[in-house]
C-alpha atoms as a PDB file:
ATOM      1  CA  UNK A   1      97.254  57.241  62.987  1.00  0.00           C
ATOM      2  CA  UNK A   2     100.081  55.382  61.618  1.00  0.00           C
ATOM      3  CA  UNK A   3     100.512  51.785  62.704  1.00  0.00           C
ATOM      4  CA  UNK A   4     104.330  50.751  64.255  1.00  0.00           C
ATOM      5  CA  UNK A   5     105.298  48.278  61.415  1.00  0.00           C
ATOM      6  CA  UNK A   6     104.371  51.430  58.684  1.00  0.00           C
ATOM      7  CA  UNK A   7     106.149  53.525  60.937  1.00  0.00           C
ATOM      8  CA  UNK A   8     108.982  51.499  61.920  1.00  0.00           C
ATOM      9  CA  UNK A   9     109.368  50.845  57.975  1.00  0.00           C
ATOM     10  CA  UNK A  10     109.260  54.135  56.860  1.00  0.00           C
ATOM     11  CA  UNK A  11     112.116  55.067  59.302  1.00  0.00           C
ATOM     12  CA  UNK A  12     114.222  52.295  57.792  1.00  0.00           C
ATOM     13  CA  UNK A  13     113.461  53.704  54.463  1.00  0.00           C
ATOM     14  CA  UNK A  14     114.801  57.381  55.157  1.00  0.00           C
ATOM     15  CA  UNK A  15     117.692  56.128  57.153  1.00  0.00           C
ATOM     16  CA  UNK A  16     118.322  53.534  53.870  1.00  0.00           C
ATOM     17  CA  UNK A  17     118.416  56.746  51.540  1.00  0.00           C
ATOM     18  CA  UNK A  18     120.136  59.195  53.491  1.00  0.00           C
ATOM     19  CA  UNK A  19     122.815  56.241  53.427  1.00  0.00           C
ATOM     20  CA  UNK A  20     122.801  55.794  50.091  1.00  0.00           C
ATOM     21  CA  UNK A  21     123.354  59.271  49.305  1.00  0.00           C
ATOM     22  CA  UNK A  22     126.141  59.276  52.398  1.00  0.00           C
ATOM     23  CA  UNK A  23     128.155  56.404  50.386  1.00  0.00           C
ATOM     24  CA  UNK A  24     127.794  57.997  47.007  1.00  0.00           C
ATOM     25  CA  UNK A  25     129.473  61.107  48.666  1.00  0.00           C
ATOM     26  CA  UNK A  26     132.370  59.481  49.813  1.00  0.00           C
ATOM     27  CA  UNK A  27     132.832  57.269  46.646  1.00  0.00           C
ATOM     28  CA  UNK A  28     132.897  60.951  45.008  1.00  0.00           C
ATOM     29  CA  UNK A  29     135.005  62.292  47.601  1.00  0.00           C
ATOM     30  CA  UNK A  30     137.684  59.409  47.861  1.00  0.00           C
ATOM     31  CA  UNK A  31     137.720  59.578  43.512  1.00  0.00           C
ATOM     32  CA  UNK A  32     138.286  63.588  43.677  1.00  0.00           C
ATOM     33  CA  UNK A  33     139.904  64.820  46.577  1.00  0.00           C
ATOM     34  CA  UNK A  34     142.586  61.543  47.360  1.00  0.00           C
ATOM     35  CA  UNK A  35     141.369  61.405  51.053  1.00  0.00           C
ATOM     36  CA  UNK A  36     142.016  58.200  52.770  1.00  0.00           C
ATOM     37  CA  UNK A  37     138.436  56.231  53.277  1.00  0.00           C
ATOM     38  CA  UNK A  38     139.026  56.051  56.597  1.00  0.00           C
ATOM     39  CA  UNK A  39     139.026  59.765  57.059  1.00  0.00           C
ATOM     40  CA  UNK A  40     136.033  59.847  54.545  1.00  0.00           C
ATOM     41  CA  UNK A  41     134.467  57.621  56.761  1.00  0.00           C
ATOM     42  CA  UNK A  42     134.305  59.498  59.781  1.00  0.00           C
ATOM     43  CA  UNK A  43     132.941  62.776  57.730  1.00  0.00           C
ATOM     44  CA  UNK A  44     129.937  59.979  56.934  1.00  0.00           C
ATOM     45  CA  UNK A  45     129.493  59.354  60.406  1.00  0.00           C
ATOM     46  CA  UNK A  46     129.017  62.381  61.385  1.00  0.00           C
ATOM     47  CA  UNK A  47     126.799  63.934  58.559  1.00  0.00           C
ATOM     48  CA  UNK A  48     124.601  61.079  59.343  1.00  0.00           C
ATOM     49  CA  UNK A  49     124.345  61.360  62.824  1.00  0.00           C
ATOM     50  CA  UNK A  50     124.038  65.447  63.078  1.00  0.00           C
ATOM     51  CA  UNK A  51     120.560  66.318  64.786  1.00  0.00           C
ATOM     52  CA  UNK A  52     120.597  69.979  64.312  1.00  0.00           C
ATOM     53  CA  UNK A  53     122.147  71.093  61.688  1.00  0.00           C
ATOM     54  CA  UNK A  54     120.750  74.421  61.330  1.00  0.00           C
ATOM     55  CA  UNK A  55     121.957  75.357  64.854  1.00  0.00           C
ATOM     56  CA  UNK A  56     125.009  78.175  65.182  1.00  0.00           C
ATOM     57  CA  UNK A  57     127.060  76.745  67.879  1.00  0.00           C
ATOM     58  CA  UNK A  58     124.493  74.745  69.510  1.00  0.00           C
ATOM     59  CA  UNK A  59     122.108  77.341  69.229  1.00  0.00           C
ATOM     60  CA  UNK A  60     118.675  76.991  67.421  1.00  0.00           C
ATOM     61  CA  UNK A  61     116.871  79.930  65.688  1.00  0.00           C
ATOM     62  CA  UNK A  62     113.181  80.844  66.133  1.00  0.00           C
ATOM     63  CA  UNK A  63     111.306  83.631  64.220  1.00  0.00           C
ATOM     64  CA  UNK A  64     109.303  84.508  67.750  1.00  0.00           C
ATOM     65  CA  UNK A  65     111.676  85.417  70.781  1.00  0.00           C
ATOM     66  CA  UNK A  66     112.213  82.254  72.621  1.00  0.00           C
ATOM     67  CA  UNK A  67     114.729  81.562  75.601  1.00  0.00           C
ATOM     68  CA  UNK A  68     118.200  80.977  74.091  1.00  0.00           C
ATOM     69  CA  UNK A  69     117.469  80.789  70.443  1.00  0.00           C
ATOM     70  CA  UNK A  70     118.572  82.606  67.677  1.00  0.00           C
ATOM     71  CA  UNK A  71     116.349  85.703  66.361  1.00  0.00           C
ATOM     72  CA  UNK A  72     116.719  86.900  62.805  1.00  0.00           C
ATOM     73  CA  UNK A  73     116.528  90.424  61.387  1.00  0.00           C
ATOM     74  CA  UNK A  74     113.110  91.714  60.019  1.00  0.00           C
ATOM     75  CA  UNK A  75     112.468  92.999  56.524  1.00  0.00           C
ATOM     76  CA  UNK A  76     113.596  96.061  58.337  1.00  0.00           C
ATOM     77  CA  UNK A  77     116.644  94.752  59.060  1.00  0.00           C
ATOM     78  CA  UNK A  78     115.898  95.927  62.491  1.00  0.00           C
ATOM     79  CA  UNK A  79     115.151  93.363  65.415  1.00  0.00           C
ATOM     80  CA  UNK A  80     111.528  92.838  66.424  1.00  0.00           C
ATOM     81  CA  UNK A  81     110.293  95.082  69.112  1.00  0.00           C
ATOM     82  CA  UNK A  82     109.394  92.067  71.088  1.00  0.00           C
ATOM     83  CA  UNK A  83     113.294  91.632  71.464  1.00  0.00           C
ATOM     84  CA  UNK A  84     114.440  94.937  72.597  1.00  0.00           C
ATOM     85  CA  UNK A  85     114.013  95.521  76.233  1.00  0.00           C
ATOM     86  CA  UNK A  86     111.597  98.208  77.623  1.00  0.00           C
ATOM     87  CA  UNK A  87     112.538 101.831  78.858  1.00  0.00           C
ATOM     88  CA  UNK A  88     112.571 101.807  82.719  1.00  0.00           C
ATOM     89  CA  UNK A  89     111.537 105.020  84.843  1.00  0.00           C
ATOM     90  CA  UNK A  90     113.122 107.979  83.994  1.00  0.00           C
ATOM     91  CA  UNK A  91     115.483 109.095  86.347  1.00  0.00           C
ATOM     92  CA  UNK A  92     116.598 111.966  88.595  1.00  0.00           C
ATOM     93  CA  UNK A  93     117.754 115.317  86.722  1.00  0.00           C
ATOM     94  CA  UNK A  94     121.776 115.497  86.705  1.00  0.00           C
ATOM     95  CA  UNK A  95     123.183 118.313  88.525  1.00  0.00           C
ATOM     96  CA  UNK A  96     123.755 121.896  86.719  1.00  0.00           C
ATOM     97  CA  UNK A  97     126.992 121.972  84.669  1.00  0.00           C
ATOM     98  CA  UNK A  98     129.374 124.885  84.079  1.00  0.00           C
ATOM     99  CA  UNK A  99     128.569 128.180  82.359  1.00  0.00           C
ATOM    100  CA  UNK A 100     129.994 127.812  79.208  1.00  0.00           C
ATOM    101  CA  UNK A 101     132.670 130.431  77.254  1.00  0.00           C
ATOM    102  CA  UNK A 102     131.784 133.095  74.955  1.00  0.00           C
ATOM    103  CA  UNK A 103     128.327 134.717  74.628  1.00  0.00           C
ATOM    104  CA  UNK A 104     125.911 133.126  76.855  1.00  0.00           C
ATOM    105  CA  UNK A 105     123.154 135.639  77.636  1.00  0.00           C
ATOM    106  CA  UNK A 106     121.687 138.968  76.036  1.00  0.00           C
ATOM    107  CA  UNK A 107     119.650 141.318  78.132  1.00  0.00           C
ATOM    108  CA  UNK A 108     117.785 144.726  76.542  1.00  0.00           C
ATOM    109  CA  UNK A 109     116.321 147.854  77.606  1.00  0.00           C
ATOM    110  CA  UNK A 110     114.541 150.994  75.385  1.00  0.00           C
ATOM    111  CA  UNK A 111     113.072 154.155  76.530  1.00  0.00           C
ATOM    112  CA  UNK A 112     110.451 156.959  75.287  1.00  0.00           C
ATOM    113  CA  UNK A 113     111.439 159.768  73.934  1.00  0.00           C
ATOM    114  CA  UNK A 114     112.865 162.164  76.124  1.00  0.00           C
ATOM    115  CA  UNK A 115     113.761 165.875  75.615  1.00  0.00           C
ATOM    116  CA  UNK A 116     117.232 167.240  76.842  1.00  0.00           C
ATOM    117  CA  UNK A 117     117.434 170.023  79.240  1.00  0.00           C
ATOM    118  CA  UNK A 118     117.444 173.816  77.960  1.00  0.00           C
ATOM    119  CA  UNK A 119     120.723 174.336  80.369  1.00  0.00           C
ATOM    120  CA  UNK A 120     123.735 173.729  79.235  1.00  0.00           C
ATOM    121  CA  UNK A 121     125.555 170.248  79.819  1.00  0.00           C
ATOM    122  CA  UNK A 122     122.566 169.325  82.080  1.00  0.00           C
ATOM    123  CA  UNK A 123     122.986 165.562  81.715  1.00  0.00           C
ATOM    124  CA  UNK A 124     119.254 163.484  81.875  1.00  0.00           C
ATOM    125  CA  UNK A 125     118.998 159.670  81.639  1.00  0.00           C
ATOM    126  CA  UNK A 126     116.988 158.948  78.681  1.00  0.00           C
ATOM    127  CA  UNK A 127     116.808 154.870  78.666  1.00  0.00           C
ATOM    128  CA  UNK A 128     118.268 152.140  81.986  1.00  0.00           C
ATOM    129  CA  UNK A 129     118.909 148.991  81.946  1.00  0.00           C
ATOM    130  CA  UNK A 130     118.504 147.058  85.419  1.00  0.00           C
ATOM    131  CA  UNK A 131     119.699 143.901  86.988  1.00  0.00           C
ATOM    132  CA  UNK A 132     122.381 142.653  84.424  1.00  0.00           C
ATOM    133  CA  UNK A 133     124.101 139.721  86.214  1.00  0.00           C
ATOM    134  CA  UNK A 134     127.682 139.796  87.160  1.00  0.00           C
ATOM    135  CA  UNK A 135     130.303 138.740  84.310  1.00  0.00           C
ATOM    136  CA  UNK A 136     132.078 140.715  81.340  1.00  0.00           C
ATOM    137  CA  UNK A 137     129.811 142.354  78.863  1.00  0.00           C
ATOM    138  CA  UNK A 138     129.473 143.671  75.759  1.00  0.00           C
ATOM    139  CA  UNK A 139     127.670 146.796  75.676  1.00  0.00           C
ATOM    140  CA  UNK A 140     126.045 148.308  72.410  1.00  0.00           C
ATOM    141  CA  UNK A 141     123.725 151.904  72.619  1.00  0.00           C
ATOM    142  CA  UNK A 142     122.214 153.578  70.047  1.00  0.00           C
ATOM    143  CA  UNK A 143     119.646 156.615  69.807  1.00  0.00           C
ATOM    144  CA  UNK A 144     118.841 159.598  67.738  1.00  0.00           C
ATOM    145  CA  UNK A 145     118.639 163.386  68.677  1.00  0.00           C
ATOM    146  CA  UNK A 146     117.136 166.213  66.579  1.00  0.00           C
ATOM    147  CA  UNK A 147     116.725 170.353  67.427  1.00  0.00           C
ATOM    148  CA  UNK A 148     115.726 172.273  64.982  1.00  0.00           C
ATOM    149  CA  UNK A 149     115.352 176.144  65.264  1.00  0.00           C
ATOM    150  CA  UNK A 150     116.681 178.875  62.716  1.00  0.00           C
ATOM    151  CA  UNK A 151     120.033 179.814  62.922  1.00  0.00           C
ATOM    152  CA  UNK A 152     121.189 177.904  66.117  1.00  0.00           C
ATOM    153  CA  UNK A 153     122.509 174.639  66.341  1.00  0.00           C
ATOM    154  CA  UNK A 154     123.843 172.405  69.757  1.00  0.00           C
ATOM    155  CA  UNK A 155     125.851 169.654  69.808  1.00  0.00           C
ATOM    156  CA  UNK A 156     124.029 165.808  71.651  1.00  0.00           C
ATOM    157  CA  UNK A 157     126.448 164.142  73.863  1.00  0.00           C
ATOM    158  CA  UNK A 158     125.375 160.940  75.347  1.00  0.00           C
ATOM    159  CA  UNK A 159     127.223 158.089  77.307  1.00  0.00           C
ATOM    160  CA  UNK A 160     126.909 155.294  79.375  1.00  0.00           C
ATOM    161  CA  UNK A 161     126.830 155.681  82.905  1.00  0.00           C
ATOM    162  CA  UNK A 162     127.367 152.355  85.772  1.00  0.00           C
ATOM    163  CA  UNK A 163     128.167 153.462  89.380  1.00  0.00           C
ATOM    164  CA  UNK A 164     130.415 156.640  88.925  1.00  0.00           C
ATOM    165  CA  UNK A 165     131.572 155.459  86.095  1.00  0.00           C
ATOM    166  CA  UNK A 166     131.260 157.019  82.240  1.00  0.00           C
ATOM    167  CA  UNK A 167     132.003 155.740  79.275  1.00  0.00           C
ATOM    168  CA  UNK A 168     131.012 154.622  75.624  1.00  0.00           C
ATOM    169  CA  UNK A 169     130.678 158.595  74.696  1.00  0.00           C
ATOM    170  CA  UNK A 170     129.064 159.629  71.188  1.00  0.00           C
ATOM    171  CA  UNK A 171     127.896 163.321  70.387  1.00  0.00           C
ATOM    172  CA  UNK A 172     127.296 165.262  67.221  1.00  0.00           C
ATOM    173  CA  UNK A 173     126.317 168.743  65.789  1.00  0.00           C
ATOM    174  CA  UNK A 174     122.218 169.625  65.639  1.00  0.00           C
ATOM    175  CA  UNK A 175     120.033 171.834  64.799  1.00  0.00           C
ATOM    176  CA  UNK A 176     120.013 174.685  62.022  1.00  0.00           C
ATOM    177  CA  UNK A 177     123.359 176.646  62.086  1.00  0.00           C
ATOM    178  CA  UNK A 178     126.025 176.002  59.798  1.00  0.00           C
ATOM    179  CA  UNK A 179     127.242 171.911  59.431  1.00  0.00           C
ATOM    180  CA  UNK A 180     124.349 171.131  61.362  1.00  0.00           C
ATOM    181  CA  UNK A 181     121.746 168.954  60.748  1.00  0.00           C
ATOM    182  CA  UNK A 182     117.903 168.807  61.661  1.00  0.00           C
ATOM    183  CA  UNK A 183     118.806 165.387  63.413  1.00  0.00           C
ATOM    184  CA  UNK A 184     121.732 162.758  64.042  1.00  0.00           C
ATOM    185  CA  UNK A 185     122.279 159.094  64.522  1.00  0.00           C
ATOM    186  CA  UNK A 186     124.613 158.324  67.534  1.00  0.00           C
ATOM    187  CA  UNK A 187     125.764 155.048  69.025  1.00  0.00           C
ATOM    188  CA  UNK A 188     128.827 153.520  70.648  1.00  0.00           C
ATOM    189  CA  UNK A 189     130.156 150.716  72.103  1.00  0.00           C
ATOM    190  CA  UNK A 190     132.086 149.447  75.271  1.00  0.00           C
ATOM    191  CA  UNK A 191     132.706 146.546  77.788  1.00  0.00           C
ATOM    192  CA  UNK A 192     132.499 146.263  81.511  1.00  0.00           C
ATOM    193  CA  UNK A 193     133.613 143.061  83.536  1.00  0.00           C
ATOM    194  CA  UNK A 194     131.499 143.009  87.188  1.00  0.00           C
ATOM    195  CA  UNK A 195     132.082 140.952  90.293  1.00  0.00           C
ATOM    196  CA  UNK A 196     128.722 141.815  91.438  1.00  0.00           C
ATOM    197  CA  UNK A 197     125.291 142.539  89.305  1.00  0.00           C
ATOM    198  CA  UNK A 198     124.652 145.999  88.040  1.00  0.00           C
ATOM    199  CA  UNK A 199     122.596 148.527  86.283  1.00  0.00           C
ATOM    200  CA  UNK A 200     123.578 150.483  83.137  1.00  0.00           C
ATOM    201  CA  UNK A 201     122.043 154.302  82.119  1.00  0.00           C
ATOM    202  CA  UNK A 202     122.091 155.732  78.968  1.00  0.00           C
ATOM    203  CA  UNK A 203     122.288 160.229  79.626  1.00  0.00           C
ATOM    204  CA  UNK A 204     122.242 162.538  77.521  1.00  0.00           C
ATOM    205  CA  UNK A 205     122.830 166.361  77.062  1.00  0.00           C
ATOM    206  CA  UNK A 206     123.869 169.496  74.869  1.00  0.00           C
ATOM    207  CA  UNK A 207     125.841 171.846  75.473  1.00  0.00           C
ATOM    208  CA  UNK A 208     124.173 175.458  74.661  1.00  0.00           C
ATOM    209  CA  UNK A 209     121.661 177.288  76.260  1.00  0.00           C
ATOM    210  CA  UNK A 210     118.243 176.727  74.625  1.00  0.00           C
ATOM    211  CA  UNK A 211     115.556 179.344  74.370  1.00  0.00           C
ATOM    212  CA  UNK A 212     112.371 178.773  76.197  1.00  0.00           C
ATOM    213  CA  UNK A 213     110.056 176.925  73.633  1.00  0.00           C
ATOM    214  CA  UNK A 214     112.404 174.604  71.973  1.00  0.00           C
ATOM    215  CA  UNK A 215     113.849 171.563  72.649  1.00  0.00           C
ATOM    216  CA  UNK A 216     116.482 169.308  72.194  1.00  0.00           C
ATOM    217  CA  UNK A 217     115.304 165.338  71.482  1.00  0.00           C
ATOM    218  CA  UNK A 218     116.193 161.964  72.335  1.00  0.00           C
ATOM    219  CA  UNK A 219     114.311 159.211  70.698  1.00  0.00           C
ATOM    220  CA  UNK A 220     114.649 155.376  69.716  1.00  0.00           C
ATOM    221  CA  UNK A 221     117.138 155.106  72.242  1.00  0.00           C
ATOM    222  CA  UNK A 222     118.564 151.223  72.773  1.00  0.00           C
ATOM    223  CA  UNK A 223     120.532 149.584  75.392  1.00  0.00           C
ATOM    224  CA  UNK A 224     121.736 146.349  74.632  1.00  0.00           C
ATOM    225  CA  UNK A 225     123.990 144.306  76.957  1.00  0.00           C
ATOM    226  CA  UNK A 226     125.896 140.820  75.893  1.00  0.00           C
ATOM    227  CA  UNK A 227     127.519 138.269  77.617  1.00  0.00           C
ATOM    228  CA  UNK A 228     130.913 137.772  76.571  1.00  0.00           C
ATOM    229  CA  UNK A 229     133.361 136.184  79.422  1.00  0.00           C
ATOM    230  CA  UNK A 230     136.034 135.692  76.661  1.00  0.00           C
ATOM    231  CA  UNK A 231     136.203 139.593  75.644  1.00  0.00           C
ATOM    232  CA  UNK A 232     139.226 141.556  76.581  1.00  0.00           C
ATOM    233  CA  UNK A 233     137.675 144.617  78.745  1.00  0.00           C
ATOM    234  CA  UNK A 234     139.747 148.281  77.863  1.00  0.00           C
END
């Protein structure tokens, strides 16, 4: 341990040098700069008699998180994790906001194949699609139809069907008379706007008498219904 006369000594000698140092400033300063002494002085003065000079506004920095004092970034350049305050318990789920605009929902339906009646413009539902919400929709169908038999052909007519209502009609020529062909591609499109939720059917027929034996056919037949509150219904 360090007697008091060491001690009190060594004190004198820092204070001694810091002074010396203080008065070879202002010499320097009062040569360069033209600054009165007296003002010189008082810059002295207070050099010599600052306490904490690495403090930012009276604040002191610490590299561990300590009660007002100064933190510095990490290599990171993020702050410490020690710093940044915990996440608290997670609270209750917001309420449900609006239904947004434009296409918000798809729904889908597809059915087996089906044959067509023998009787003429016998209409038979050949795919359905059930609880489609209330709104405007987009609706897209699509299926294929084939009859083949020598020398005959019938023409496929299918549409969509909601309530009483028929629309989104497609038909074309089958079978093996003249400009027919052995099978056909038909689809169509068309929008409905609903207050209330509803069901869709895709029917088909033909419209000539068909021997007994032969058959007219619906296959790969496709509902598809999209939401689309910012169409323009016909």
């Amino acid at each position: 341990m360090m007697h008091a006369p060491v001690r009190a000594r060594l004190h004198s000698t820092v204070f001694l040098a810091r002074a010396a140092v203080a008065m070879s400033a202002l010499a320097l300063l009062v040569a360069l700069s033209g600054v009165t002494p007296a003002s010189a002085v008082s810059a002295v003065k207070r050099a010599l008699s600052a306490k904490n000079a690495d403090a930012v506004d009276g604040i002191s920095a610490s590299r561990t998180p300590r009660p007002r004092q100064l933190v510095p970034l990490g290599i990171n350049r993020k702050f410490p994790r020690s710093v940044i305050p915990g996440t608290g318990p997670r609270g209750p789920r917001g309420p449900v906001g609006p239904p947004g605009a434009g296409a918000t929902a798809v729904r889908f339906a597809t059915g087996a194949n089906t044959a067509i009646p023998r009787q003429a413009n016998l209409a038979v539902e050949v795919a359905r699609l059930d609880g489609v919400p209330a709104g405007r929709w987009l609706l897209l169908w699509t299926a294929g139809a084939q009859f083949v038999i020598d020398g005959q052909s019938t023409t496929a007519a299918c549409s969509l069907q909601t309530g009483t209502r028929s629309f989104a009609a497609s038909d074309a020529t089958i079978g093996g008379g003249a400009n027919a062909t052995l099978s056909s591609a038909l689809t169509s499109t068309g929008t409905i706007d609903s207050a209330a939720p509803f069901s869709v059917s895709l029917r088909c027929s033909q419209n000539h008498e068909i021997p007994p034996g032969v058959d007219a056919l619906v296959h790969d037949q496709h509902i598809v219904a999209i939401r689309a509150d910012e169409l323009t219904a016909p």
